[in-house]
C-alpha atoms as a PDB file:
ATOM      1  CA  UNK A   1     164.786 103.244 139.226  1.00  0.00           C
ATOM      2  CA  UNK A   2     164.416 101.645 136.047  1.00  0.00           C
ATOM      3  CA  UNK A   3     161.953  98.494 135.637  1.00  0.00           C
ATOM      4  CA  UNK A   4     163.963  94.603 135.241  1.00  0.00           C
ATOM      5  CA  UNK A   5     164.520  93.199 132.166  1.00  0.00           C
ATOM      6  CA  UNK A   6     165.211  90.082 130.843  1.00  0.00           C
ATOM      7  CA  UNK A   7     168.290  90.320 128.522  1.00  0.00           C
ATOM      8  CA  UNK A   8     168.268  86.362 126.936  1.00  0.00           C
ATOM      9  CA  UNK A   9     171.712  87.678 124.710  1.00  0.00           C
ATOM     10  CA  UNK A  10     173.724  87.968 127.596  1.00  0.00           C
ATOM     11  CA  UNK A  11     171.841  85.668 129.592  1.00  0.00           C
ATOM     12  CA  UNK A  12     170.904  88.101 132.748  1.00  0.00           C
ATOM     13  CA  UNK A  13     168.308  89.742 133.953  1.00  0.00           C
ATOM     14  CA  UNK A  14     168.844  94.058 133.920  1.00  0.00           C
ATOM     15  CA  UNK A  15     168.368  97.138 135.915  1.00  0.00           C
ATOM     16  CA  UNK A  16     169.819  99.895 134.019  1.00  0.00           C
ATOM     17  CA  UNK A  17     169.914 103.895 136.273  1.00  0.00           C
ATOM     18  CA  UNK A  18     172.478 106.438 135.069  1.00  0.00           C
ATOM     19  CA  UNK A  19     174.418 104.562 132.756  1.00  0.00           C
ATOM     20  CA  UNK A  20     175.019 101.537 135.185  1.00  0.00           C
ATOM     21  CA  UNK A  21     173.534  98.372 134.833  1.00  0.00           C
ATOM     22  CA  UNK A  22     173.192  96.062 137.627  1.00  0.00           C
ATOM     23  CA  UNK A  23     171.904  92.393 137.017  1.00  0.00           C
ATOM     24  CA  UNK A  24     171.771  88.915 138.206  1.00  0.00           C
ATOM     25  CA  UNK A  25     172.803  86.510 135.397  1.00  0.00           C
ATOM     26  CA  UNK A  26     171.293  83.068 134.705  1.00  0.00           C
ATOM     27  CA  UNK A  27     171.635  79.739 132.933  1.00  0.00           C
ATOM     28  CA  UNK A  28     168.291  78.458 131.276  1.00  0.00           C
ATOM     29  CA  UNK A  29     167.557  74.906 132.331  1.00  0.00           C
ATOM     30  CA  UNK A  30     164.712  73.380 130.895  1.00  0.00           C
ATOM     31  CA  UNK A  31     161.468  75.167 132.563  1.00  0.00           C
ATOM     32  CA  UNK A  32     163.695  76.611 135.426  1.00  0.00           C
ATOM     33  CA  UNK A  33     166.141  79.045 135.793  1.00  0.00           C
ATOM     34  CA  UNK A  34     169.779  78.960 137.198  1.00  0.00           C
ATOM     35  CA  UNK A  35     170.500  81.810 138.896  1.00  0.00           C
ATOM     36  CA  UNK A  36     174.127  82.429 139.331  1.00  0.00           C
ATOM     37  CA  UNK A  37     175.458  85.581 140.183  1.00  0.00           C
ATOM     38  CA  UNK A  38     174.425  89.481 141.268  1.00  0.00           C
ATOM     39  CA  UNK A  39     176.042  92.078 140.468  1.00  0.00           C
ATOM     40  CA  UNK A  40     175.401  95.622 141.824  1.00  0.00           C
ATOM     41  CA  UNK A  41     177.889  98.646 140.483  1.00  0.00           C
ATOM     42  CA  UNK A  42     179.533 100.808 143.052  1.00  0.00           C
ATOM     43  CA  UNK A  43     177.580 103.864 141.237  1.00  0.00           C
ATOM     44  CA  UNK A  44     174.060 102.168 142.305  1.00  0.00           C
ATOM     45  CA  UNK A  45     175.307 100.694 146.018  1.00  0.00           C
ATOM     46  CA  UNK A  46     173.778 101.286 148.813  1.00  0.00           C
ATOM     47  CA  UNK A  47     169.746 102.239 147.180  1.00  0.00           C
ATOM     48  CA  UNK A  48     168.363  99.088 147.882  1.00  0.00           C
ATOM     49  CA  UNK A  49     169.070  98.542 144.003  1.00  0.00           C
ATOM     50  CA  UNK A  50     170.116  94.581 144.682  1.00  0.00           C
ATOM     51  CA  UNK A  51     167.063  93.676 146.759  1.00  0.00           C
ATOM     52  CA  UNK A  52     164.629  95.428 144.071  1.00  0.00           C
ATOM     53  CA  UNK A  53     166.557  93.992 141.214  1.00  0.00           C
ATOM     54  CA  UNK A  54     166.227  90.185 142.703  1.00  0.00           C
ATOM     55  CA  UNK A  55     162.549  90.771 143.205  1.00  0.00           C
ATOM     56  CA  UNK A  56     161.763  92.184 139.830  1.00  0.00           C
ATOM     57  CA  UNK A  57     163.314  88.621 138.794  1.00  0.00           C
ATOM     58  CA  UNK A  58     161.652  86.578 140.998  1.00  0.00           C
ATOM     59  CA  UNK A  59     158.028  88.673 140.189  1.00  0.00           C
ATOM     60  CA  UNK A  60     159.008  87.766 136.804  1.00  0.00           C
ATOM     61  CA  UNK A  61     159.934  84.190 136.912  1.00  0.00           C
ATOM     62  CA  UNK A  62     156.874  84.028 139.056  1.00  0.00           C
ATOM     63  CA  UNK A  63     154.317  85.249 136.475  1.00  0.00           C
ATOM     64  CA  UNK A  64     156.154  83.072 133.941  1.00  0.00           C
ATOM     65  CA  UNK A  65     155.838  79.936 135.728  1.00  0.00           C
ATOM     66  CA  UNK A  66     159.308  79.469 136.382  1.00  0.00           C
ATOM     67  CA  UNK A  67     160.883  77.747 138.937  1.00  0.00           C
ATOM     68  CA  UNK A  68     164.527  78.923 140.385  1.00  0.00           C
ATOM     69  CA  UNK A  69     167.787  77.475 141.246  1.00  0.00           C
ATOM     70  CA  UNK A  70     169.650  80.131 143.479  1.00  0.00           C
ATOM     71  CA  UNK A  71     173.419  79.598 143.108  1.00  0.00           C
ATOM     72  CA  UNK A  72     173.937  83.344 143.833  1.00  0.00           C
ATOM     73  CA  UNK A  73     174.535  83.582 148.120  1.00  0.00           C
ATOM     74  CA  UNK A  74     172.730  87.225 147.184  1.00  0.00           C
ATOM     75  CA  UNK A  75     169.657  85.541 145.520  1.00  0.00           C
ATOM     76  CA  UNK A  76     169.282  82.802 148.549  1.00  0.00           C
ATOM     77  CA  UNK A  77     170.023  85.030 150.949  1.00  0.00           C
ATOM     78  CA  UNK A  78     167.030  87.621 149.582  1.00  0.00           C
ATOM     79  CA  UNK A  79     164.748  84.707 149.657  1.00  0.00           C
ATOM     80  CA  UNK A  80     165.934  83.397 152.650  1.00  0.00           C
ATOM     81  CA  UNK A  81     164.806  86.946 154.216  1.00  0.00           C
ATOM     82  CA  UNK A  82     161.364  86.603 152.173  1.00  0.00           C
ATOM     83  CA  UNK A  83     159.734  83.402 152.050  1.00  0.00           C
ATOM     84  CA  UNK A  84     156.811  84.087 150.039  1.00  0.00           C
ATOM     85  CA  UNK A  85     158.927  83.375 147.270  1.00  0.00           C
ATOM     86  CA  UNK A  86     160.340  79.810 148.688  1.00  0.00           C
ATOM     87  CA  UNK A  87     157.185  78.310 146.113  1.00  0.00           C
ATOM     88  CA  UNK A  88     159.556  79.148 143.314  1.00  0.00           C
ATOM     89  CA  UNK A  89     162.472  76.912 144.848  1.00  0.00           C
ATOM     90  CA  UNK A  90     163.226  73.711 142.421  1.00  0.00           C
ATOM     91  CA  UNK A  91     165.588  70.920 142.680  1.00  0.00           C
ATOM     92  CA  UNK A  92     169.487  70.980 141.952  1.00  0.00           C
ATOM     93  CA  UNK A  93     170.634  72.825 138.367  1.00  0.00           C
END
């Protein structure tokens, strides 16, 4: 599985395997980051390639010092499930 990437052109964060790309896309807001929407292609379903994709982005925006809105149900639900990463959690965006 390939390692997340932060792709600012198209505003998402990237796991690329095979030819698909799943990501979770954002909006920048100031020093915190919007995150709106996962998306996981049928070729990569089922691996677990959502939940490791979310938590390369969190590890990321964690080592950054970024805090995170989740508008994605996938995102809050992931860190709903793993609260050592409710620190990252920042008002409305």
């Amino acid at each position: 599985m390939s390692e997340v990437r932060d792709n600012p052109a198209m505003s998402r964060f990237e796991m690329a395997e095979g030819g698909a790309v799943a990501f979770v896309a954002y909006r920048r807001d100031g020093n915190r980051m919007v995150l709106t929407h996962t998306e996981v292609p049928e070729a990569m379903a089922g691996q677990g390639t959502g939940s490791k994709l979310v938590r390369g982005v969190l590890d990321h925006l964690r080592s950054d010092d970024i805090g995170i809105v989740p508008r994605c149900d996938f995102v809050a639900g992931y860190i709903e499930r793993h609260p050592e990463y409710r620190d990252l959690l920042v008002g409305p965006g």
